[in-house]
PDB file of N, CA and C in Angstrom:
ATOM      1  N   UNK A   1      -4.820  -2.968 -12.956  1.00  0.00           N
ATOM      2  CA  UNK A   1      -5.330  -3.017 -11.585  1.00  0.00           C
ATOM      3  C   UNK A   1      -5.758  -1.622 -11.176  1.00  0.00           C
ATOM      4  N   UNK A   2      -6.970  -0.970 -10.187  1.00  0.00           N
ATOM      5  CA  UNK A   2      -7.539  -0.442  -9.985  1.00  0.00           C
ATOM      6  C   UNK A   2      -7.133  -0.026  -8.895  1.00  0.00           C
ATOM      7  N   UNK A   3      -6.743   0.938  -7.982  1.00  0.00           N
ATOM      8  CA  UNK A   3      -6.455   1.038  -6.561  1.00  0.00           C
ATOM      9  C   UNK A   3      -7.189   2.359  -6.165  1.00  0.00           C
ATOM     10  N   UNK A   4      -7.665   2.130  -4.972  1.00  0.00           N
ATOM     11  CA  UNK A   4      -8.787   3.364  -4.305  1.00  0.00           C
ATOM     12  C   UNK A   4      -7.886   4.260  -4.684  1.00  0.00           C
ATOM     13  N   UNK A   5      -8.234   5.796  -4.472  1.00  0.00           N
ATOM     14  CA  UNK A   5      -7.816   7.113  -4.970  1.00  0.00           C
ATOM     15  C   UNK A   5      -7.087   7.679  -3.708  1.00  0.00           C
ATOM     16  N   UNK A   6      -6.777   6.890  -2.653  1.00  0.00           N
ATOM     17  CA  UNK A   6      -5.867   7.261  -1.828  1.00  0.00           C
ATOM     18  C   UNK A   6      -5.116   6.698  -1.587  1.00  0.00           C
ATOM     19  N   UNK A   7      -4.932   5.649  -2.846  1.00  0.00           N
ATOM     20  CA  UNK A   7      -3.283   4.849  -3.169  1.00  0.00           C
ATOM     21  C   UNK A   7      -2.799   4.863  -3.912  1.00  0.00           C
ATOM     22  N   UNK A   8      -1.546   5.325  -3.519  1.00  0.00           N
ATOM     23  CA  UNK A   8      -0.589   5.304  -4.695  1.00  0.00           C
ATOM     24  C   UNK A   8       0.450   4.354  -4.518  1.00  0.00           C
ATOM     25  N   UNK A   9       0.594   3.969  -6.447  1.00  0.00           N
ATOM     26  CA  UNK A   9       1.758   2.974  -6.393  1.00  0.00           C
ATOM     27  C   UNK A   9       2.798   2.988  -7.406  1.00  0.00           C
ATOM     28  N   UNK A  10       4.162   3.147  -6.672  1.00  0.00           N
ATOM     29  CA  UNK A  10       5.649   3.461  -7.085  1.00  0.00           C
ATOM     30  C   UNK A  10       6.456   2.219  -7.373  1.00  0.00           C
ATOM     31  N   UNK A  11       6.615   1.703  -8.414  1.00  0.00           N
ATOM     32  CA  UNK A  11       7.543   1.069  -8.948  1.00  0.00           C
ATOM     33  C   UNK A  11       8.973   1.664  -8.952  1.00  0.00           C
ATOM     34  N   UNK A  12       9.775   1.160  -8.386  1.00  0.00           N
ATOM     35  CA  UNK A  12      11.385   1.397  -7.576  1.00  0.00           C
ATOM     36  C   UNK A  12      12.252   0.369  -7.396  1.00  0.00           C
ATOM     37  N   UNK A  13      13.352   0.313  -7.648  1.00  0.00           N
ATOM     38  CA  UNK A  13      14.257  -0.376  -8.139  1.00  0.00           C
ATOM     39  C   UNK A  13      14.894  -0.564  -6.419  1.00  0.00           C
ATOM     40  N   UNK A  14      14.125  -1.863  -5.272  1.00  0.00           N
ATOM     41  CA  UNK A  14      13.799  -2.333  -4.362  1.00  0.00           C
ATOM     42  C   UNK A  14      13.583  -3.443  -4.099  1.00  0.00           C
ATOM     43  N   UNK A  15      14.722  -4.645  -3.541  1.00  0.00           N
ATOM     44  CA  UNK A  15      14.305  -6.001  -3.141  1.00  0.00           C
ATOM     45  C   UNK A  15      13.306  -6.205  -2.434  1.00  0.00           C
ATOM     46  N   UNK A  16      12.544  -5.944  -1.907  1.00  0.00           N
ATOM     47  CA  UNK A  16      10.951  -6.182  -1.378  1.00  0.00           C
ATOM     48  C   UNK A  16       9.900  -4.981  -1.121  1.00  0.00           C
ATOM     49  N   UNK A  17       8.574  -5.293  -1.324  1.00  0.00           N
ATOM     50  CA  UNK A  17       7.460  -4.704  -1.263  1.00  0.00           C
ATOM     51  C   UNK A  17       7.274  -3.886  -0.255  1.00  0.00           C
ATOM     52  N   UNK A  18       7.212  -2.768  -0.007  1.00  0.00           N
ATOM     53  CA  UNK A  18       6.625  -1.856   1.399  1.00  0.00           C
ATOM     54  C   UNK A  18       5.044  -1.193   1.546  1.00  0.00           C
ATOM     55  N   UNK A  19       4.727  -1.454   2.197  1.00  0.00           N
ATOM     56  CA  UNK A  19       3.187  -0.424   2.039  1.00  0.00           C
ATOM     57  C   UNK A  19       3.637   0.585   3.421  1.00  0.00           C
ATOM     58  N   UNK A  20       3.204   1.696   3.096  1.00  0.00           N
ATOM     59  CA  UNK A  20       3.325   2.862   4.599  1.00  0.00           C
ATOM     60  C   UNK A  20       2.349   3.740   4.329  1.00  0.00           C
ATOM     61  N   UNK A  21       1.422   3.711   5.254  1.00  0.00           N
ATOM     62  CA  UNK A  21       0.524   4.581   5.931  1.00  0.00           C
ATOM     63  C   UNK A  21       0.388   6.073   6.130  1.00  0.00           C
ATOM     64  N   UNK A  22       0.328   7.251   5.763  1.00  0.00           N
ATOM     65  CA  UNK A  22       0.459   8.689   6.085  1.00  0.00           C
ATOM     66  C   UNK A  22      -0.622   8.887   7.267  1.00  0.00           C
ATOM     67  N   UNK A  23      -0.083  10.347   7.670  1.00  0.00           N
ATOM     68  CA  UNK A  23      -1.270  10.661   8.285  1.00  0.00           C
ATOM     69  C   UNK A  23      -2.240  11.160   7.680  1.00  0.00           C
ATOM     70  N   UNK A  24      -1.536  12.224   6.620  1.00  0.00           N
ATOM     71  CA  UNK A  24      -2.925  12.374   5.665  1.00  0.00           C
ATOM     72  C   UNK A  24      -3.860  11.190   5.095  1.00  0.00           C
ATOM     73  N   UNK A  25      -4.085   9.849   5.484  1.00  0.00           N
ATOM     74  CA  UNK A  25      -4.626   9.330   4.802  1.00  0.00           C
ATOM     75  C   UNK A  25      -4.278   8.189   3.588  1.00  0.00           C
ATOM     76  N   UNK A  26      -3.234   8.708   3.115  1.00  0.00           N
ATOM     77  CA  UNK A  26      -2.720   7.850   2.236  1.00  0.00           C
ATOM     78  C   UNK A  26      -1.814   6.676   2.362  1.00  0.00           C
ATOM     79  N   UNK A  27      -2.326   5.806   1.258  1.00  0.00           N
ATOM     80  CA  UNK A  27      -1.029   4.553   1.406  1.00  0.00           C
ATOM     81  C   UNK A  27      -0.428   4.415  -0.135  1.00  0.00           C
ATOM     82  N   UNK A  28       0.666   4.352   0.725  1.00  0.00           N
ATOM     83  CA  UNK A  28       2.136   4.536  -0.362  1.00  0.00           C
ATOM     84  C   UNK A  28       2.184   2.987  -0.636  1.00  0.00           C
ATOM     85  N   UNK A  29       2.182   1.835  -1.953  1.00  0.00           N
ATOM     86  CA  UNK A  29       3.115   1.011  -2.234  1.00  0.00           C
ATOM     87  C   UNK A  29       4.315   1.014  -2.988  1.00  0.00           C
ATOM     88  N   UNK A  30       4.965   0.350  -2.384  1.00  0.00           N
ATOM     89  CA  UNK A  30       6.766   0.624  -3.292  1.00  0.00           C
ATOM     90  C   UNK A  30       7.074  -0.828  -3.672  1.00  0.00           C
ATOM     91  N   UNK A  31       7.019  -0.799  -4.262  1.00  0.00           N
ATOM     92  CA  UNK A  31       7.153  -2.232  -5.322  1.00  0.00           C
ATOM     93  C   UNK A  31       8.323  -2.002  -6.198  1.00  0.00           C
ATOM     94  N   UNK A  32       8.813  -3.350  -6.243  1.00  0.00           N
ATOM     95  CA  UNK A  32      10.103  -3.870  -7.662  1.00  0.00           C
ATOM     96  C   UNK A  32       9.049  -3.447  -9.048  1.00  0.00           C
ATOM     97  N   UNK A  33       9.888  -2.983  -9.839  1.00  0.00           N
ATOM     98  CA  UNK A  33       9.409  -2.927 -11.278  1.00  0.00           C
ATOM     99  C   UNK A  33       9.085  -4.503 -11.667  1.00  0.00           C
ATOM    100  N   UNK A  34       9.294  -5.356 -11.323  1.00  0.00           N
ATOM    101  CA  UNK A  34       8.861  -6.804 -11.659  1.00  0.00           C
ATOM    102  C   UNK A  34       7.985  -7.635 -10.882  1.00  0.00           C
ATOM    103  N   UNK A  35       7.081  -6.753 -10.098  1.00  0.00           N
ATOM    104  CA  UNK A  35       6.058  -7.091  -9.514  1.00  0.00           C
ATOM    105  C   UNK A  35       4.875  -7.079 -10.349  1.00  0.00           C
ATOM    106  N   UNK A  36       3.897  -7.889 -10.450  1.00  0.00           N
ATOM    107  CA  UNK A  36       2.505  -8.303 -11.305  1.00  0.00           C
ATOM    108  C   UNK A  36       1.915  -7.325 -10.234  1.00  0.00           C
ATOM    109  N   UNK A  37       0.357  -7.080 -11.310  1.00  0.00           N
ATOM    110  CA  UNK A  37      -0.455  -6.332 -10.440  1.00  0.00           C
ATOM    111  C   UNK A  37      -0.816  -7.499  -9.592  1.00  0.00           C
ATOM    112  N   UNK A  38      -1.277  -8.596  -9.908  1.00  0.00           N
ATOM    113  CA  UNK A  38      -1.641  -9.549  -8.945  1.00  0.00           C
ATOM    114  C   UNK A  38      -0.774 -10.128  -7.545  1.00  0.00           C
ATOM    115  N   UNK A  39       0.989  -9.575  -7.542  1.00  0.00           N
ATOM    116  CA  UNK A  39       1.372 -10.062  -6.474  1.00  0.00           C
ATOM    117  C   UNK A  39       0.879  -8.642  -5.521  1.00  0.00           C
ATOM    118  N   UNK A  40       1.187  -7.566  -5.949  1.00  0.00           N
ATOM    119  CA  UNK A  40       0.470  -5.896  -5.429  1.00  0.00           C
ATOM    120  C   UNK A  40      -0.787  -6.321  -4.864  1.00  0.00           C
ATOM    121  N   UNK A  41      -1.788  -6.819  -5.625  1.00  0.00           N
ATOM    122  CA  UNK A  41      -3.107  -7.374  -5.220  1.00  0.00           C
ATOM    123  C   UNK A  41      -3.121  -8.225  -3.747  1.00  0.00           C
ATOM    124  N   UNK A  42      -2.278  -9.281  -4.193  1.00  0.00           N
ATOM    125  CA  UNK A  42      -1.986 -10.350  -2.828  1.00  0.00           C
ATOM    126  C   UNK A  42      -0.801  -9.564  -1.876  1.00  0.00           C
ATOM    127  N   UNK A  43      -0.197  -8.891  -2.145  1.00  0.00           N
ATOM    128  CA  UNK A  43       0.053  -7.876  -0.278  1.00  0.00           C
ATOM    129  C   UNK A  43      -0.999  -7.246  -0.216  1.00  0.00           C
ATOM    130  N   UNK A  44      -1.450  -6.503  -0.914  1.00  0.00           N
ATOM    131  CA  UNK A  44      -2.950  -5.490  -0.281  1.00  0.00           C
ATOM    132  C   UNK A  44      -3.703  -6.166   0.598  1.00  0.00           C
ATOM    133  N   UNK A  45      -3.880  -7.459  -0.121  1.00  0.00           N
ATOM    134  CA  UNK A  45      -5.222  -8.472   0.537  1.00  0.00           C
ATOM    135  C   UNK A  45      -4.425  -9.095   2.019  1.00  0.00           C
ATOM    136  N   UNK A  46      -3.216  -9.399   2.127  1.00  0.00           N
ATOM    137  CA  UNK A  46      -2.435  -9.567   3.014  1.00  0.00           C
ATOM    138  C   UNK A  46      -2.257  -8.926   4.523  1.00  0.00           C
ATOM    139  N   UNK A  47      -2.179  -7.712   3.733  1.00  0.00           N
ATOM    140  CA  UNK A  47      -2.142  -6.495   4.761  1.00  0.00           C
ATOM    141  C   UNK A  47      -3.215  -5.882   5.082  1.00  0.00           C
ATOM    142  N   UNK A  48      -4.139  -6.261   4.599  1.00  0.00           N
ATOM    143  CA  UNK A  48      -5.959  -5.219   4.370  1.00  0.00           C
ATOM    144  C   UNK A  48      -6.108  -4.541   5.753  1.00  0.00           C
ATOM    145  N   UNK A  49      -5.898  -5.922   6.791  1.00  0.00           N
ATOM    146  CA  UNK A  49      -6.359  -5.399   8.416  1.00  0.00           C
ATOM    147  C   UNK A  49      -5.364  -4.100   9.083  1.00  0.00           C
ATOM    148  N   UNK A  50      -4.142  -4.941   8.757  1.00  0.00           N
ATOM    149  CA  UNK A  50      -2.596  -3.781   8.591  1.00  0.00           C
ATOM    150  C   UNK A  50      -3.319  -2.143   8.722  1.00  0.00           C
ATOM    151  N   UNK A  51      -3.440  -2.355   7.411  1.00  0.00           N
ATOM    152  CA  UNK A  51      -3.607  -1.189   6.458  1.00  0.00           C
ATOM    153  C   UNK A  51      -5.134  -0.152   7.280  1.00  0.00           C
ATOM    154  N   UNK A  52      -6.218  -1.052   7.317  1.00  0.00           N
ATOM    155  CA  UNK A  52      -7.069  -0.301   8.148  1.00  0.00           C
ATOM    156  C   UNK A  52      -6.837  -0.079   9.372  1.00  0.00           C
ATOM    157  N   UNK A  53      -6.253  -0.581  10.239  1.00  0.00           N
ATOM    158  CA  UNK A  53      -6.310  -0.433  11.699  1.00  0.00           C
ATOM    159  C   UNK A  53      -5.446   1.107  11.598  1.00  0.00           C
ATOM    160  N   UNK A  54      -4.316   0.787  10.636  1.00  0.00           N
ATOM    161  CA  UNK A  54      -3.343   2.302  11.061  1.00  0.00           C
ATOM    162  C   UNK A  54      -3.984   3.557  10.104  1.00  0.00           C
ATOM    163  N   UNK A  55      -5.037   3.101   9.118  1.00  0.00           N
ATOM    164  CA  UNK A  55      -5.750   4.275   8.808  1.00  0.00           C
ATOM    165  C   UNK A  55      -6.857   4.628   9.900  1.00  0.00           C
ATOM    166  N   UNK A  56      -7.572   3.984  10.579  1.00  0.00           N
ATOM    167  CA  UNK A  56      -8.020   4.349  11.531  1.00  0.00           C
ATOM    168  C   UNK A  56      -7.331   5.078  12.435  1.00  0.00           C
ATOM    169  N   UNK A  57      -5.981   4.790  13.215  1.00  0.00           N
ATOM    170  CA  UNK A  57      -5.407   5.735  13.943  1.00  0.00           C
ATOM    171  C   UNK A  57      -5.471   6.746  13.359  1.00  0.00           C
ATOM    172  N   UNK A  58      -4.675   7.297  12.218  1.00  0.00           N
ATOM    173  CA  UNK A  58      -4.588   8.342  12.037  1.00  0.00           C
ATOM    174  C   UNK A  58      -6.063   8.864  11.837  1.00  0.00           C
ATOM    175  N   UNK A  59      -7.213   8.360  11.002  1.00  0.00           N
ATOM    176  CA  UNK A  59      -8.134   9.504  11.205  1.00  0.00           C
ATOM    177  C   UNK A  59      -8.563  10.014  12.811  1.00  0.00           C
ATOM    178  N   UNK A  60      -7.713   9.552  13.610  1.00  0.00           N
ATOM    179  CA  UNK A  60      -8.355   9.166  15.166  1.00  0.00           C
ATOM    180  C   UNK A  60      -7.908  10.166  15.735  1.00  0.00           C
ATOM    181  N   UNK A  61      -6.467  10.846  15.169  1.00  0.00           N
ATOM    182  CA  UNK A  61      -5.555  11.776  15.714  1.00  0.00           C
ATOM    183  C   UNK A  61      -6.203  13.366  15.485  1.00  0.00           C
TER     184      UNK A  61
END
């Protein structure tokens, strides 16, 4: 799986998925080591609006 260059993703020994937002720009996923790229795929796609609205704030700040 492919993820834009201002995501990064951490496999961590974690009962559920987190995505978090920086202000610099970046989004952090923290995923179980037994997550498929495709369930990673389906929160991204999940969260897409999530994910832009609070990258918009911050470039806003």
């Amino acid at each position: 799986m492919e993820l834009p260059e201002h995501y990064i993703l951490i496999r961590k020994e974690v009962k559920h998925a987190r995505i978090r937002v920086s202000e610099d720009g970046r989004v952090r996923i923290i995923a179980p080591p037994d997550f498929s790229d495709e369930d990673i795929a389906l929160i991204l796609k999940k969260k897409a609006k999530w994910i832009d609205t609070n990258l918009k704030y911050f470039k806003g700040m």
